[in-house]
PDB file of N, CA and C in Angstrom:
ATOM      1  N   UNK A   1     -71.181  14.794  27.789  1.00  0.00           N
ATOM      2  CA  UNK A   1     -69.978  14.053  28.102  1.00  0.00           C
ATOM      3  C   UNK A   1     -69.481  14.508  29.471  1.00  0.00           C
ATOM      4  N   UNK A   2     -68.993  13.798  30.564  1.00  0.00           N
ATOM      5  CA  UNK A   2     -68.692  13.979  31.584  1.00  0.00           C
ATOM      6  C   UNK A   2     -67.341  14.640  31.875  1.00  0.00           C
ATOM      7  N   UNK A   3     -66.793  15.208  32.662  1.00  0.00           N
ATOM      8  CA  UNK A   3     -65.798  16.134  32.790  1.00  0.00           C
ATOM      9  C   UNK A   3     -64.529  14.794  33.038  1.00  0.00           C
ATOM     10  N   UNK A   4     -64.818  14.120  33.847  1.00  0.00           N
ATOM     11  CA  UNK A   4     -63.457  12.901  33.488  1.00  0.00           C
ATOM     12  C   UNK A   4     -63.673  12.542  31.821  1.00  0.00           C
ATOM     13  N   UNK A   5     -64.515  12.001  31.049  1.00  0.00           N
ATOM     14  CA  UNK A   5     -63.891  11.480  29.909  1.00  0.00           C
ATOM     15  C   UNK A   5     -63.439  12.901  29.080  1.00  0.00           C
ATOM     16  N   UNK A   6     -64.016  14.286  29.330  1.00  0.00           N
ATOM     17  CA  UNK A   6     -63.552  15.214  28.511  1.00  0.00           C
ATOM     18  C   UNK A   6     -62.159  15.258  28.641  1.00  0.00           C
ATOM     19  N   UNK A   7     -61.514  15.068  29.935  1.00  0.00           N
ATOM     20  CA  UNK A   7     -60.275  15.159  30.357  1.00  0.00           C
ATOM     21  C   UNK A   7     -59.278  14.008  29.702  1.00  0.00           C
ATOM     22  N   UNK A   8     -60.241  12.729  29.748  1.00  0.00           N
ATOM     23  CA  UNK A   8     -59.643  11.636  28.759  1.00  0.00           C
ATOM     24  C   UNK A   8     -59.387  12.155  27.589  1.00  0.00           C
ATOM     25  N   UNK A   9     -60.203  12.498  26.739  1.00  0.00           N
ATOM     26  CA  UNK A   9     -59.531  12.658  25.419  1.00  0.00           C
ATOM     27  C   UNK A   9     -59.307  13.999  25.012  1.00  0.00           C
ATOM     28  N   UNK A  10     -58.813  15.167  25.871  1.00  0.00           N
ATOM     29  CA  UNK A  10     -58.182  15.878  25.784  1.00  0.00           C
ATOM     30  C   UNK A  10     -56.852  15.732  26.490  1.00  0.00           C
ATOM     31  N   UNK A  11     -56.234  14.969  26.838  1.00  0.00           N
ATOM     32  CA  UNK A  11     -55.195  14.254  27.170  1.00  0.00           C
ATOM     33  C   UNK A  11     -54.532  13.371  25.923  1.00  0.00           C
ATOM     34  N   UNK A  12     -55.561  12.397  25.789  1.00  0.00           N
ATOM     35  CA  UNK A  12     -55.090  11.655  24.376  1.00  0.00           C
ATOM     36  C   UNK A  12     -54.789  12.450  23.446  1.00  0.00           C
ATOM     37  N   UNK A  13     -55.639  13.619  22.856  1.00  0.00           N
ATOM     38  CA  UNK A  13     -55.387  14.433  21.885  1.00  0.00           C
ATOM     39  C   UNK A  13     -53.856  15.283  21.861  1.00  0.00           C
ATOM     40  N   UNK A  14     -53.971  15.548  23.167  1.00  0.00           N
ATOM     41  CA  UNK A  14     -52.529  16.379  23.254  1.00  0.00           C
ATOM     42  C   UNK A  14     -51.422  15.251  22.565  1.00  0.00           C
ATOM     43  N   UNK A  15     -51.494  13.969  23.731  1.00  0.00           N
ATOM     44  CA  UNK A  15     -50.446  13.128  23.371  1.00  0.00           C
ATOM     45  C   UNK A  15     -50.004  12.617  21.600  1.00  0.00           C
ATOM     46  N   UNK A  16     -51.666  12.456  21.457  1.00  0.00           N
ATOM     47  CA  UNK A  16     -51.175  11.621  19.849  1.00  0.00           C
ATOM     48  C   UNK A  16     -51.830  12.585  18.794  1.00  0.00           C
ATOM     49  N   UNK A  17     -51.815  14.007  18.916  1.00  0.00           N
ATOM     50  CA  UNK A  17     -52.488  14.813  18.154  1.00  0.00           C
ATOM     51  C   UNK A  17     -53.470  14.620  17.767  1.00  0.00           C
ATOM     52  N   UNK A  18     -54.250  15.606  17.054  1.00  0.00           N
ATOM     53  CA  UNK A  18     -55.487  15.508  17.164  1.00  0.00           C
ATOM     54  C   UNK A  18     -55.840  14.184  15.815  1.00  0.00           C
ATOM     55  N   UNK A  19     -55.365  14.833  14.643  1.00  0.00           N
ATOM     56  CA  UNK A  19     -54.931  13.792  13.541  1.00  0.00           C
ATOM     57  C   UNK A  19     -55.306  12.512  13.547  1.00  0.00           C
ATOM     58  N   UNK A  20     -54.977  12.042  14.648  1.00  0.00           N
ATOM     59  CA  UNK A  20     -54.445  10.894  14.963  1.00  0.00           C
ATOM     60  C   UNK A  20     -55.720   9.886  16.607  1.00  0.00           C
ATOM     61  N   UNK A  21     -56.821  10.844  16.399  1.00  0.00           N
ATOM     62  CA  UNK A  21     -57.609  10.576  17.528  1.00  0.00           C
ATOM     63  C   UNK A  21     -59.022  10.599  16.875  1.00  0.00           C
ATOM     64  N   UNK A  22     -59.410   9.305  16.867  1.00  0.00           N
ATOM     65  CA  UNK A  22     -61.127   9.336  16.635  1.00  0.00           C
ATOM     66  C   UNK A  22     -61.829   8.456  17.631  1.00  0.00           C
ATOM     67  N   UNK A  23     -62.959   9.478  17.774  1.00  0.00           N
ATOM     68  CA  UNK A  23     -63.962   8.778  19.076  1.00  0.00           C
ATOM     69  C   UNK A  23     -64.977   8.272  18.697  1.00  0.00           C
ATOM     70  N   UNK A  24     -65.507   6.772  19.127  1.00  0.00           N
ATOM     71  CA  UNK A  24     -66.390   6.442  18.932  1.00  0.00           C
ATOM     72  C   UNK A  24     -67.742   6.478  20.086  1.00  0.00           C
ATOM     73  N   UNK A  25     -68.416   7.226  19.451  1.00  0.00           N
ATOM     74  CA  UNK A  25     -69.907   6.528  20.460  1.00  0.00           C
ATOM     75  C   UNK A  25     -70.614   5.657  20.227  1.00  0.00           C
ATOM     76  N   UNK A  26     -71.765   5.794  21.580  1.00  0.00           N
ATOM     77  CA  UNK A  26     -71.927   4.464  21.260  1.00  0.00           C
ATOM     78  C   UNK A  26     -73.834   5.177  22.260  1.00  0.00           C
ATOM     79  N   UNK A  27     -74.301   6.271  22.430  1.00  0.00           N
ATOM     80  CA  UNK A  27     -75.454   6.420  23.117  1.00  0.00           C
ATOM     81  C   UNK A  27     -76.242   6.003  22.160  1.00  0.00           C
ATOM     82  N   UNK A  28     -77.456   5.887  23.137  1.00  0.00           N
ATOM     83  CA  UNK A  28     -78.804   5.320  22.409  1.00  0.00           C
ATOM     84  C   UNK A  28     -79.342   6.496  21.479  1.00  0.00           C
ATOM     85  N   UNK A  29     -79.568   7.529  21.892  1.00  0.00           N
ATOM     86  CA  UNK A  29     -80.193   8.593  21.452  1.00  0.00           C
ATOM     87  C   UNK A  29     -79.389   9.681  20.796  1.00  0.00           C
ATOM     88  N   UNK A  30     -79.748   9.744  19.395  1.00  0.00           N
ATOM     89  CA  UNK A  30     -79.061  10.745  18.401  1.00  0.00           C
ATOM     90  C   UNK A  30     -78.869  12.383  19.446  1.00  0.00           C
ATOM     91  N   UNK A  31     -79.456  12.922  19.620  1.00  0.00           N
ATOM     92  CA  UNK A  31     -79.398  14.141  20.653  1.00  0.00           C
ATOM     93  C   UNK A  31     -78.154  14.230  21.921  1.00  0.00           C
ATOM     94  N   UNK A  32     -77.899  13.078  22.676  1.00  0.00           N
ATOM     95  CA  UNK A  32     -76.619  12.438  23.247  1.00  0.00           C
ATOM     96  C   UNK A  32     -75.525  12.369  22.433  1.00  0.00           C
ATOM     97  N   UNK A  33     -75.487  11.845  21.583  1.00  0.00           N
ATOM     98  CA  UNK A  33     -73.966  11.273  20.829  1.00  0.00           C
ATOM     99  C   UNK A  33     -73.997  12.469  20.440  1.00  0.00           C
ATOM    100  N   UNK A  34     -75.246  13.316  19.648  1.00  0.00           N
ATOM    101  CA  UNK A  34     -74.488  14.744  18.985  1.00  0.00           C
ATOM    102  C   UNK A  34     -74.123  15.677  19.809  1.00  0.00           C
ATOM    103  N   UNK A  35     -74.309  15.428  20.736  1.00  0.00           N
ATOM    104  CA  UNK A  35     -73.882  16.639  22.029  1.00  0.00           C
ATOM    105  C   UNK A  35     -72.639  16.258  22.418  1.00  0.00           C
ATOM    106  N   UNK A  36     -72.157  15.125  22.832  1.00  0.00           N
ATOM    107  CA  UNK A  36     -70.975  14.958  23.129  1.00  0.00           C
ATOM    108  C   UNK A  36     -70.177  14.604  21.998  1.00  0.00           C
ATOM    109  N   UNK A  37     -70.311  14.571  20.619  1.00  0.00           N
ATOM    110  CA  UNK A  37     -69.274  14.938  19.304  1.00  0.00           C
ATOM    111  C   UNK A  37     -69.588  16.423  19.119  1.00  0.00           C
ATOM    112  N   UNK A  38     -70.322  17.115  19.608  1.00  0.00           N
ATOM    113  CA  UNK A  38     -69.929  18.559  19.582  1.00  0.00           C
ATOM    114  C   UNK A  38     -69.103  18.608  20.409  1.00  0.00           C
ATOM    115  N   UNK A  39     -69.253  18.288  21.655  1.00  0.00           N
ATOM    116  CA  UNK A  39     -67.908  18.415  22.571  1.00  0.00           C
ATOM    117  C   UNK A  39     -66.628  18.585  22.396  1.00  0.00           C
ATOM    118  N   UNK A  40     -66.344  17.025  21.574  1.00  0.00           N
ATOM    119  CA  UNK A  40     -64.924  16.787  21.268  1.00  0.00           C
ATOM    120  C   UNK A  40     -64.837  17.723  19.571  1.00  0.00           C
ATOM    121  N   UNK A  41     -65.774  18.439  19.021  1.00  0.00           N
ATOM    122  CA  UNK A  41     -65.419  18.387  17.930  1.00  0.00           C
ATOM    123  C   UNK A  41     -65.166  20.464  18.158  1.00  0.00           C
ATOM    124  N   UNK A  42     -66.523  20.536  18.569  1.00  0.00           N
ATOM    125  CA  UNK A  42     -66.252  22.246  18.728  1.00  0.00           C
ATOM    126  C   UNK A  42     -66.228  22.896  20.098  1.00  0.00           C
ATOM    127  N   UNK A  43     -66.452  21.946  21.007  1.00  0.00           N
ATOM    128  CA  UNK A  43     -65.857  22.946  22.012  1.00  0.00           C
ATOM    129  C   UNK A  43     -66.824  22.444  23.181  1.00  0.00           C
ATOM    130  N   UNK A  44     -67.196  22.312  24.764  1.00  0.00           N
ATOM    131  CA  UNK A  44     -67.729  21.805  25.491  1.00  0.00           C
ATOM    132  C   UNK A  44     -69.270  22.936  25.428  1.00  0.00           C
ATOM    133  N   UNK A  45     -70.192  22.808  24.650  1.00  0.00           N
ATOM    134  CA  UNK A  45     -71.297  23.895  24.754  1.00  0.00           C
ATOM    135  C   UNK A  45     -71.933  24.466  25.990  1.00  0.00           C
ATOM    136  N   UNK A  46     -71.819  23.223  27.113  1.00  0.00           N
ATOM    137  CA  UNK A  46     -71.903  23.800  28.396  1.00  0.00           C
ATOM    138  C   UNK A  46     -71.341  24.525  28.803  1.00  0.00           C
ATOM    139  N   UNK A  47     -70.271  24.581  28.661  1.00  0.00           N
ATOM    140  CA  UNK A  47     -69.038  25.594  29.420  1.00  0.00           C
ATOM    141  C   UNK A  47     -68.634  24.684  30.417  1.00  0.00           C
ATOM    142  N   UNK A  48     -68.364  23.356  30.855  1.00  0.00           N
ATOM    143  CA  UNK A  48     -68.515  23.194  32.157  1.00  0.00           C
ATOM    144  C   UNK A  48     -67.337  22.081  32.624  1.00  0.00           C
ATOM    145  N   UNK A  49     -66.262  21.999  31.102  1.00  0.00           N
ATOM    146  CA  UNK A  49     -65.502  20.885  31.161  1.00  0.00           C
ATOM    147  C   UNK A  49     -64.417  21.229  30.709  1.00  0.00           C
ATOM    148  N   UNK A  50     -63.307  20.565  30.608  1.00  0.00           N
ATOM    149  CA  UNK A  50     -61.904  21.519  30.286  1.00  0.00           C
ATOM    150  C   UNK A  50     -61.904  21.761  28.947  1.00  0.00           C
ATOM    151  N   UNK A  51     -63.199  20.970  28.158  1.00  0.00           N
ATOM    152  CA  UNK A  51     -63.148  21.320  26.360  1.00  0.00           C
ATOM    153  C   UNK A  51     -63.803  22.923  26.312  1.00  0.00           C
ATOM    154  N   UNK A  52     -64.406  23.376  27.537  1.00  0.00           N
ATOM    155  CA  UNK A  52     -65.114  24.516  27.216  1.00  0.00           C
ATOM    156  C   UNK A  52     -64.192  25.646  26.346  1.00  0.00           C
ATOM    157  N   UNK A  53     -64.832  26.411  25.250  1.00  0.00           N
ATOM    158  CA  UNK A  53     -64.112  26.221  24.122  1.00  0.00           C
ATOM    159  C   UNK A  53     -62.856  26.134  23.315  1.00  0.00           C
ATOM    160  N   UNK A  54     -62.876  24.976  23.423  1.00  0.00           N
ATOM    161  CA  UNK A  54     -61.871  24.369  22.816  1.00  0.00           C
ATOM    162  C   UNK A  54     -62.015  23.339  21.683  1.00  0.00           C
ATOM    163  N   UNK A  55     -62.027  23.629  20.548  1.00  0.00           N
ATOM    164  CA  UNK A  55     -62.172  23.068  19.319  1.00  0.00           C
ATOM    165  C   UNK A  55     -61.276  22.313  19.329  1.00  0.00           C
ATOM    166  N   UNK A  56     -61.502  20.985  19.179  1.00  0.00           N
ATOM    167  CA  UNK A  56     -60.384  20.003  18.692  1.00  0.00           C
ATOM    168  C   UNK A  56     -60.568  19.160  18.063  1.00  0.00           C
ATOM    169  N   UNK A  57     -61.820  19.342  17.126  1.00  0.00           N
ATOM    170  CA  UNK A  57     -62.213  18.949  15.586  1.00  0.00           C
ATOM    171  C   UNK A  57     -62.069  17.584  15.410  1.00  0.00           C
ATOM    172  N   UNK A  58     -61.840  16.853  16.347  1.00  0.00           N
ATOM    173  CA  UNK A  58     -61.632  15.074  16.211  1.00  0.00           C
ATOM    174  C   UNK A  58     -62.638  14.227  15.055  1.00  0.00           C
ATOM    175  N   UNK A  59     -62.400  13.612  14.539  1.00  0.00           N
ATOM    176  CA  UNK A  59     -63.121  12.465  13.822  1.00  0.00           C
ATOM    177  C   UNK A  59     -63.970  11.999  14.850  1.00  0.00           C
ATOM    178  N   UNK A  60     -65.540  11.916  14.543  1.00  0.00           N
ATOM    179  CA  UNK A  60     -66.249  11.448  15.515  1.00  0.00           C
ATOM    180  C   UNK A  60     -67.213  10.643  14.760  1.00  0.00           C
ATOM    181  N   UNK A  61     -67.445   9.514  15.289  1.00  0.00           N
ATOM    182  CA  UNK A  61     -68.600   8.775  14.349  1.00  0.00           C
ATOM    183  C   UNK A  61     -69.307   7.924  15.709  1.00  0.00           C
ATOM    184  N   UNK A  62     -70.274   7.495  15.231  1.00  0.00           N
ATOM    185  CA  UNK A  62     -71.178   6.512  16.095  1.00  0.00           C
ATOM    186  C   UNK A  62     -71.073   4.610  15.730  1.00  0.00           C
ATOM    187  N   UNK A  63     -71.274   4.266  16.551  1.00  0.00           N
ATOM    188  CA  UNK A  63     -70.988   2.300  16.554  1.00  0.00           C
ATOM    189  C   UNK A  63     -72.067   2.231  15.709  1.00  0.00           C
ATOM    190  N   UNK A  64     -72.738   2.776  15.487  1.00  0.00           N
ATOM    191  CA  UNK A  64     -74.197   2.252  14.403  1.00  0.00           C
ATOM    192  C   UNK A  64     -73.755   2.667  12.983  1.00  0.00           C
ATOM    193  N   UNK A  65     -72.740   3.628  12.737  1.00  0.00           N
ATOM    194  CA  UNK A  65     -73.106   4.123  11.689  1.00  0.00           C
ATOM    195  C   UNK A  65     -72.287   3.403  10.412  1.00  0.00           C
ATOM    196  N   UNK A  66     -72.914   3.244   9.166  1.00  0.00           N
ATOM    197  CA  UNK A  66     -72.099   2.539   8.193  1.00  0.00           C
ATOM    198  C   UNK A  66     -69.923   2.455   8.104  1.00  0.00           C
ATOM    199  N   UNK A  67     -70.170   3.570   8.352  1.00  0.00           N
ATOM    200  CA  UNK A  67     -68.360   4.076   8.298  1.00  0.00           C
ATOM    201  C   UNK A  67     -68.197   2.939   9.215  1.00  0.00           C
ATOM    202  N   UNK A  68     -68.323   2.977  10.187  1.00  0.00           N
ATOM    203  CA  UNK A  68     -67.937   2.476  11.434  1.00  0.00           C
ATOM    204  C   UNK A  68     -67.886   0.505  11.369  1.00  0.00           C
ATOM    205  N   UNK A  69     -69.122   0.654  10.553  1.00  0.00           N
ATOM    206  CA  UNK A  69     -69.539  -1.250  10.421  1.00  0.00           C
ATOM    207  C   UNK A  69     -68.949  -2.124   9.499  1.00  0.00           C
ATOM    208  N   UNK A  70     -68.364  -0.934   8.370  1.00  0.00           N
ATOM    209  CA  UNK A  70     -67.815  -1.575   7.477  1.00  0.00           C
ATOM    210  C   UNK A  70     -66.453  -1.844   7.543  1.00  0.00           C
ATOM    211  N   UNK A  71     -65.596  -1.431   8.527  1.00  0.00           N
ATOM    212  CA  UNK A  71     -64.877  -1.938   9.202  1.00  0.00           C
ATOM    213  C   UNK A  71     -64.136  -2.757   9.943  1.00  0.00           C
ATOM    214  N   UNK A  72     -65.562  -3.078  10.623  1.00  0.00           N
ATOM    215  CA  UNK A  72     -65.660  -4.326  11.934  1.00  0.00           C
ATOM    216  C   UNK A  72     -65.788  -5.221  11.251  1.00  0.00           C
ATOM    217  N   UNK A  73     -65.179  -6.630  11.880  1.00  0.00           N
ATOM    218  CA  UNK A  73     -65.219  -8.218  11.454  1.00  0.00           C
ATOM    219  C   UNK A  73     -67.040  -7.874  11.731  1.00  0.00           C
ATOM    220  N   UNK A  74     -67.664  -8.698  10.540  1.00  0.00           N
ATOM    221  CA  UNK A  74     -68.824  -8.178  10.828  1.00  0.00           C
ATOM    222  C   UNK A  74     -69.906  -9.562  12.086  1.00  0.00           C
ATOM    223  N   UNK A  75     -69.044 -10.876  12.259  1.00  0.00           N
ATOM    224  CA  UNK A  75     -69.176 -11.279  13.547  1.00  0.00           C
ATOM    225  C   UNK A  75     -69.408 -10.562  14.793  1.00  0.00           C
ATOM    226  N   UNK A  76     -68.189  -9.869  14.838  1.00  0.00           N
ATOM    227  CA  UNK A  76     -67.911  -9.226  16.432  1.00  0.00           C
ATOM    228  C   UNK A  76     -69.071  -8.144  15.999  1.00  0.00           C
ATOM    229  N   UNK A  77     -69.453  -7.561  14.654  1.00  0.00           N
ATOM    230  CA  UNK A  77     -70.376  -6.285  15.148  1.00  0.00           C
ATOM    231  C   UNK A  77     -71.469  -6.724  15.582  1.00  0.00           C
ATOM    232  N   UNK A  78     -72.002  -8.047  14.496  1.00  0.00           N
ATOM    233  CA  UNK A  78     -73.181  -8.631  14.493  1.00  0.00           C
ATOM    234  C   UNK A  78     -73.359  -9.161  16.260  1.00  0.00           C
ATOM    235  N   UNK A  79     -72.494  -9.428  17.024  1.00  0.00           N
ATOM    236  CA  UNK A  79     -72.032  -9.626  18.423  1.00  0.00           C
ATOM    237  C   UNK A  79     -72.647  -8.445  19.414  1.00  0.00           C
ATOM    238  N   UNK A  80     -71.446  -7.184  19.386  1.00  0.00           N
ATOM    239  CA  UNK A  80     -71.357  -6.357  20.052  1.00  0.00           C
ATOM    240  C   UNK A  80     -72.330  -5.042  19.289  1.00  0.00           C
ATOM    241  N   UNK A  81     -72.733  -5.199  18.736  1.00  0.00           N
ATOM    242  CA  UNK A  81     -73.706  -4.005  18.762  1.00  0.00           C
ATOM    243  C   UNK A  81     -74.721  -4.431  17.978  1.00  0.00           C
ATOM    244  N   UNK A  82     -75.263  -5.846  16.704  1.00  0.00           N
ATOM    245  CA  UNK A  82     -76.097  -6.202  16.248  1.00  0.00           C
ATOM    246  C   UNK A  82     -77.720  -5.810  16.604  1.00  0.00           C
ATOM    247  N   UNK A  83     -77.668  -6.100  17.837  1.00  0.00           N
ATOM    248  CA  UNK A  83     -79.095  -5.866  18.525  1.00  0.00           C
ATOM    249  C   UNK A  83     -79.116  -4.499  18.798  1.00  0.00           C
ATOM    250  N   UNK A  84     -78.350  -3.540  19.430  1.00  0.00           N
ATOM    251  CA  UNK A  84     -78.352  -2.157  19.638  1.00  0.00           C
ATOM    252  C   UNK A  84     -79.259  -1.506  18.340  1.00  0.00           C
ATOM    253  N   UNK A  85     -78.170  -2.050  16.997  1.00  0.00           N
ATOM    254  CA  UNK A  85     -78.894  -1.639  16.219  1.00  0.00           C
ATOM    255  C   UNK A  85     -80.102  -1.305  15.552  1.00  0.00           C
ATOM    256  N   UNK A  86     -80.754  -2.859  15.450  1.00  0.00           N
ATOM    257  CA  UNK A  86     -81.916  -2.957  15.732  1.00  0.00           C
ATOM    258  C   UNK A  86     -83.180  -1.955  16.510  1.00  0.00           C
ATOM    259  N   UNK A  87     -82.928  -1.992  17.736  1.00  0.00           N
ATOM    260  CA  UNK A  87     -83.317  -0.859  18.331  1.00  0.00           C
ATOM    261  C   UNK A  87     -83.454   0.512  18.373  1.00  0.00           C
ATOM    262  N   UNK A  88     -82.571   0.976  18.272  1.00  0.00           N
ATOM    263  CA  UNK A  88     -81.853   2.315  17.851  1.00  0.00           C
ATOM    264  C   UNK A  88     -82.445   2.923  16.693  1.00  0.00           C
ATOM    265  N   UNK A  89     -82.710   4.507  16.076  1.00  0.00           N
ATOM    266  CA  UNK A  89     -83.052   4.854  15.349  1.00  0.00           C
ATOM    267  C   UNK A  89     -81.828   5.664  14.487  1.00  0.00           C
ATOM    268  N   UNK A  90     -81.338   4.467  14.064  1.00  0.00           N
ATOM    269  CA  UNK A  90     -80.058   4.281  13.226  1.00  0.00           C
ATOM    270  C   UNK A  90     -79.890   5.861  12.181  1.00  0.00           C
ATOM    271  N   UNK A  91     -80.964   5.789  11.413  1.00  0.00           N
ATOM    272  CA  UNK A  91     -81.195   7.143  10.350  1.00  0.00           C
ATOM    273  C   UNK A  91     -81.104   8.314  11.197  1.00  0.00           C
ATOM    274  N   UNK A  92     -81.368   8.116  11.856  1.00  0.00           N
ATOM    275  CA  UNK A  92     -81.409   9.585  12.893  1.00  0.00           C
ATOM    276  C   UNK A  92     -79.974   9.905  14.032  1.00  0.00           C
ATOM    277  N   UNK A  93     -79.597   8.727  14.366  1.00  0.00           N
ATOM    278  CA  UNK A  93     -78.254   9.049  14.645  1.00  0.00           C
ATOM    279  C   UNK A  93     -76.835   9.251  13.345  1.00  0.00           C
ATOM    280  N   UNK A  94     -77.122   8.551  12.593  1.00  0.00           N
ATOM    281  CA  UNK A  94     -76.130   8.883  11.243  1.00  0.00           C
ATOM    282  C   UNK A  94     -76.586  10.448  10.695  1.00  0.00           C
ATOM    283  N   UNK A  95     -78.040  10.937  11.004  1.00  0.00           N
ATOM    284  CA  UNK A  95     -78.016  12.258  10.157  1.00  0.00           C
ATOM    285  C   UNK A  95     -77.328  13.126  11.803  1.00  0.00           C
ATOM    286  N   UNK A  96     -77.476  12.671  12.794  1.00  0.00           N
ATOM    287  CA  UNK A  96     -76.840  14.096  13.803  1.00  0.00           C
ATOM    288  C   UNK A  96     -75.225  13.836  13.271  1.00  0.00           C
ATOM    289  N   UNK A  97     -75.073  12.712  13.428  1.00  0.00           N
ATOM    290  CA  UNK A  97     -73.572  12.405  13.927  1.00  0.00           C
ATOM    291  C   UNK A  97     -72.704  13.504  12.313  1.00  0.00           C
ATOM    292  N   UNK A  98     -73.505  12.947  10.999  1.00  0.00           N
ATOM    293  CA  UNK A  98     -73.064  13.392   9.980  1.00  0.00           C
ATOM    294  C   UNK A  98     -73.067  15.303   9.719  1.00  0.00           C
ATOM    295  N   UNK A  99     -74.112  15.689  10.865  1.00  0.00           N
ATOM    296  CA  UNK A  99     -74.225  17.074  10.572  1.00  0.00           C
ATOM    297  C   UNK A  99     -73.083  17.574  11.532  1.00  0.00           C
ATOM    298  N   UNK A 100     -72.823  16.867  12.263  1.00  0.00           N
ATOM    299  CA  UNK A 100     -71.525  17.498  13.044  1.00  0.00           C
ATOM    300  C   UNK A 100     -70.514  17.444  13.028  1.00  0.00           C
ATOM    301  N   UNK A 101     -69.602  16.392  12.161  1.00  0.00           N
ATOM    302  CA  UNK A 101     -68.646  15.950  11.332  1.00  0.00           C
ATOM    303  C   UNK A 101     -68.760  17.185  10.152  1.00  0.00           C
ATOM    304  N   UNK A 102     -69.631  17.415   9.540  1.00  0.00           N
ATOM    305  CA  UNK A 102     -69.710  18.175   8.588  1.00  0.00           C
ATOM    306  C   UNK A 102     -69.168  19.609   9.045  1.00  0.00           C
ATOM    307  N   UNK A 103     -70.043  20.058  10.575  1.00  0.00           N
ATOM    308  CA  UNK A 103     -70.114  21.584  11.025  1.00  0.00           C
ATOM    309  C   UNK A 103     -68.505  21.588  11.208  1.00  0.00           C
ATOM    310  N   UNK A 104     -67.884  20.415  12.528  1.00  0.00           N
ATOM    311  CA  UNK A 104     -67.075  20.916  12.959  1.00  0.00           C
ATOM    312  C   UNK A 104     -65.682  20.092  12.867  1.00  0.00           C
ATOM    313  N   UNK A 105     -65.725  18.758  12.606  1.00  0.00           N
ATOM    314  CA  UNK A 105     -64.846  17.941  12.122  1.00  0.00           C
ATOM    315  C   UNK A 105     -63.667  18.672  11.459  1.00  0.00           C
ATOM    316  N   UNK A 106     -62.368  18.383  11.763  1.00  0.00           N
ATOM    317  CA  UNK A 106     -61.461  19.030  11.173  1.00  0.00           C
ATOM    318  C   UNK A 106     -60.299  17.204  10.227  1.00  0.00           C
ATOM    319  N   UNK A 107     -60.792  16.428  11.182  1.00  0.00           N
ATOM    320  CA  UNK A 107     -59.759  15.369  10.245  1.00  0.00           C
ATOM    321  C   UNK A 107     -60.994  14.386   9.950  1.00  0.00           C
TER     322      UNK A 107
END
């Protein structure tokens, strides 16, 4: 995750508590999204961003993953991420995304 969006939602978080802040991704590759929901969840692992450690346990899920779809008018998903899906190795981003929600997820 890049040092401006770390700054984004460690900004948001301050403002609307943490409680109250869930991020969605949206990378192609399970290894990406779980690196940057470690970010927001336990702390910047690089060291290299203002999350460096700083736990702020956010709700983090991925645009592919069931939580997330069952949600959406399933038009607009079938729309905006239908084909992603497809592509994507869906099982494998729901098992990172879910092991890190699990490790470090606090809401």
């Amino acid at each position: 995750m890049d040092l401006e969006n770390q700054k984004r939602v460690k900004d948001l978080t301050d403002q609307h508590g943490a409680e109250n802040v869930v991020v969605l991704f949206g990378a192609a590759e399970a290894e990406s999204a779980g690196l940057a929901a470690e970010t927001v969840t336990a702390g910047d692992p690089t060291f290299a961003g203002c999350l460096a450690g700083v736990a702020l346990g956010l709700a983090v899920y991925h645009a592919v993953e069931p939580q997330f779809k069952e949600i959406v008018d399933a038009d607009v998903f079938d729309e905006q991420v239908g084909m992603m899906e497809m592509v994507l190795d869906v099982e494998e981003i729901v098992s990172e995304m879910s092991s890190i929600r699990e490790q470090f997820s606090k809401y």
